[in-house]
Protein backbone atom coordinates (compact mmCIF):
# COMPACT_ATOMS: atom_id res chain seq x y z
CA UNK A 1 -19.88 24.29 7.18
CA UNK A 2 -16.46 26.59 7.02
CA UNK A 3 -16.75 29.99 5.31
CA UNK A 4 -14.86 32.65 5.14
CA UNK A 5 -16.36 35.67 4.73
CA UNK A 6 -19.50 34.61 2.92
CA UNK A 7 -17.12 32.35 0.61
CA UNK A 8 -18.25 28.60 0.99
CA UNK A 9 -14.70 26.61 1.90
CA UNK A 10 -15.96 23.11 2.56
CA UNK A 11 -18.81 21.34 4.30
CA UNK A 12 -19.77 18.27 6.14
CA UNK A 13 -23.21 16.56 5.57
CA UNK A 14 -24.50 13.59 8.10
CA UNK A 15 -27.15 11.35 8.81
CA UNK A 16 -29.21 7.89 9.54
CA UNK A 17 -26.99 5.16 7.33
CA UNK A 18 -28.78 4.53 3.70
CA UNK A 19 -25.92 2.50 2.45
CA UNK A 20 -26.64 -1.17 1.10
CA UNK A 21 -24.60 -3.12 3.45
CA UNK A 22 -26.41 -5.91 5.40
CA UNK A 23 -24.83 -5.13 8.62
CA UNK A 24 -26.27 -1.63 8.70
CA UNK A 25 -28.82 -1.30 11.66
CA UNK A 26 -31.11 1.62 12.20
CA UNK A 27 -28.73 3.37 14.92
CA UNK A 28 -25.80 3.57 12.37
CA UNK A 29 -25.27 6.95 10.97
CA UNK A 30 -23.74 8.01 7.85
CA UNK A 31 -21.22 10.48 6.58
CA UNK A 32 -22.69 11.62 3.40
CA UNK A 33 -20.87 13.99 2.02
CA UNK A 34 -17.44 16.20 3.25
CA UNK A 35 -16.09 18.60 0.82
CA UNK A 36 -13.29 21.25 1.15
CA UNK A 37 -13.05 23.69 -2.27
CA UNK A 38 -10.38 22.49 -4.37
CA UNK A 39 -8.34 25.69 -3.32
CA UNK A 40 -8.73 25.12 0.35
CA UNK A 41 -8.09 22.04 0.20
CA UNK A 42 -4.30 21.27 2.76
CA UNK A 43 -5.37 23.29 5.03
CA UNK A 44 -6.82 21.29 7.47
CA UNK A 45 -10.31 22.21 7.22
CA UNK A 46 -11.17 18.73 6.26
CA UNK A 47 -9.84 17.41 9.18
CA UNK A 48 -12.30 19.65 11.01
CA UNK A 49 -15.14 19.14 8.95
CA UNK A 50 -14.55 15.48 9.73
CA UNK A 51 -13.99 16.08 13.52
CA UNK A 52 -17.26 18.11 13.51
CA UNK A 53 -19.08 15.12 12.08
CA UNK A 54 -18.34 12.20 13.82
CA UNK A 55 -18.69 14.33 17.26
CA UNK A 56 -21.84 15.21 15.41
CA UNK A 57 -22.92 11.48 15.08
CA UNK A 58 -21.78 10.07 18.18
CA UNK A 59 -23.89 11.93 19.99
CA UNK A 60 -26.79 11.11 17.68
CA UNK A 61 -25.83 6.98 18.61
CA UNK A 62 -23.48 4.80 19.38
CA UNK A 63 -24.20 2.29 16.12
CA UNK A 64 -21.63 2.12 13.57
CA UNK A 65 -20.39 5.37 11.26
CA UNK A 66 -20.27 4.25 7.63
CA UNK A 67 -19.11 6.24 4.06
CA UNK A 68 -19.50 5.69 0.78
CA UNK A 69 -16.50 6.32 -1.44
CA UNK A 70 -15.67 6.08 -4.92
CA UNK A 71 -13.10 3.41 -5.28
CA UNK A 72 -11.12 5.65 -7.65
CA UNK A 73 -10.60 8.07 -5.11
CA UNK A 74 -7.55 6.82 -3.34
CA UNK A 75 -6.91 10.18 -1.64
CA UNK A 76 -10.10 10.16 0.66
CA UNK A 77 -10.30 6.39 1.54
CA UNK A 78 -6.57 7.31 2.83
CA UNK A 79 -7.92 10.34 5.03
CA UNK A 80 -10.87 8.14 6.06
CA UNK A 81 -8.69 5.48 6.89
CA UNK A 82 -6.59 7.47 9.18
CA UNK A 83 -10.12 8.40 11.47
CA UNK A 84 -10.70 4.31 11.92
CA UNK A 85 -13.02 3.50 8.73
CA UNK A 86 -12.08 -0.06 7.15
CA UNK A 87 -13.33 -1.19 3.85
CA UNK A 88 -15.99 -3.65 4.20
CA UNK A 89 -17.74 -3.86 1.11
CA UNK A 90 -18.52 -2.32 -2.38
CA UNK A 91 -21.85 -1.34 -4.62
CA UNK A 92 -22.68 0.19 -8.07
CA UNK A 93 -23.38 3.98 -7.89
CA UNK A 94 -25.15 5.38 -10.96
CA UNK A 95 -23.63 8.66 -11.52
CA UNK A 96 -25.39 10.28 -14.87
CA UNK A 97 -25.23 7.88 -17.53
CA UNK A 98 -22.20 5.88 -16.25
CA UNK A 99 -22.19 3.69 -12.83
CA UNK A 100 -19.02 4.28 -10.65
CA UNK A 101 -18.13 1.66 -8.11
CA UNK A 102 -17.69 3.21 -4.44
CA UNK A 103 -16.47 1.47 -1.64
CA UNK A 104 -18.28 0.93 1.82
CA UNK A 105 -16.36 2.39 4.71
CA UNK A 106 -17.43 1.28 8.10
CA UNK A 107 -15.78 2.61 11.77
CA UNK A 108 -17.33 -0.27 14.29
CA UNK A 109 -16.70 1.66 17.53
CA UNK A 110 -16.03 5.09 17.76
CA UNK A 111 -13.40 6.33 19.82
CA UNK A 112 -14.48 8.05 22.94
């Protein structure tokens, strides 16, 4: 989490791997969520958010790191590119009444 001052400015949000891929094991960890406000946002606090969270992981194991990302969102699948992530497959996320389509963003062997 970054704040400044009691102001939320983004946040990072990590864990075991839920996504439906079937080369997820039980050591693989996910990146759930990463959000920077809208206002914050070129800053670099993602950058550190996301620097935070795969430390975070990798010392948690040393299976895959996977995201899920809306396949609309060009933006962060370029950002998540640039830390290693590769599309490797895709799945229906219901969102309200509407299902988006999100991508599935694996990075095979962290670098050390």
């Amino acid at each position: 989490m970054i704040d400044d001052d009691g102001s939320l400015i983004g946040y990072a949000d990590a864990g075991p791997c839920s996504l439906p891929h079937p080369d997820v094991t039980a050591a693989d960890m996910e990146l759930n969520r990463l959000y920077v406000s809208r206002d914050q946002q070129g800053h670099g606090h993602g950058g550190r958010l996301m620097e935070a969270a795969l430390d975070w992981m990798g010392t948690r194991s040393a299976g895959a790191q996977w995201i899920g990302v809306w396949s609309g969102n060009r933006k962060a699948q370029r950002f998540y590119a640039a830390y290693g992530f590769e599309v490797v497959g895709a799945y229906d996320f219901p969102l309200g009444q509407s299902i988006d389509r999100d991508f599935i963003m694996r990075r095979s062997r962290p670098p050390r």
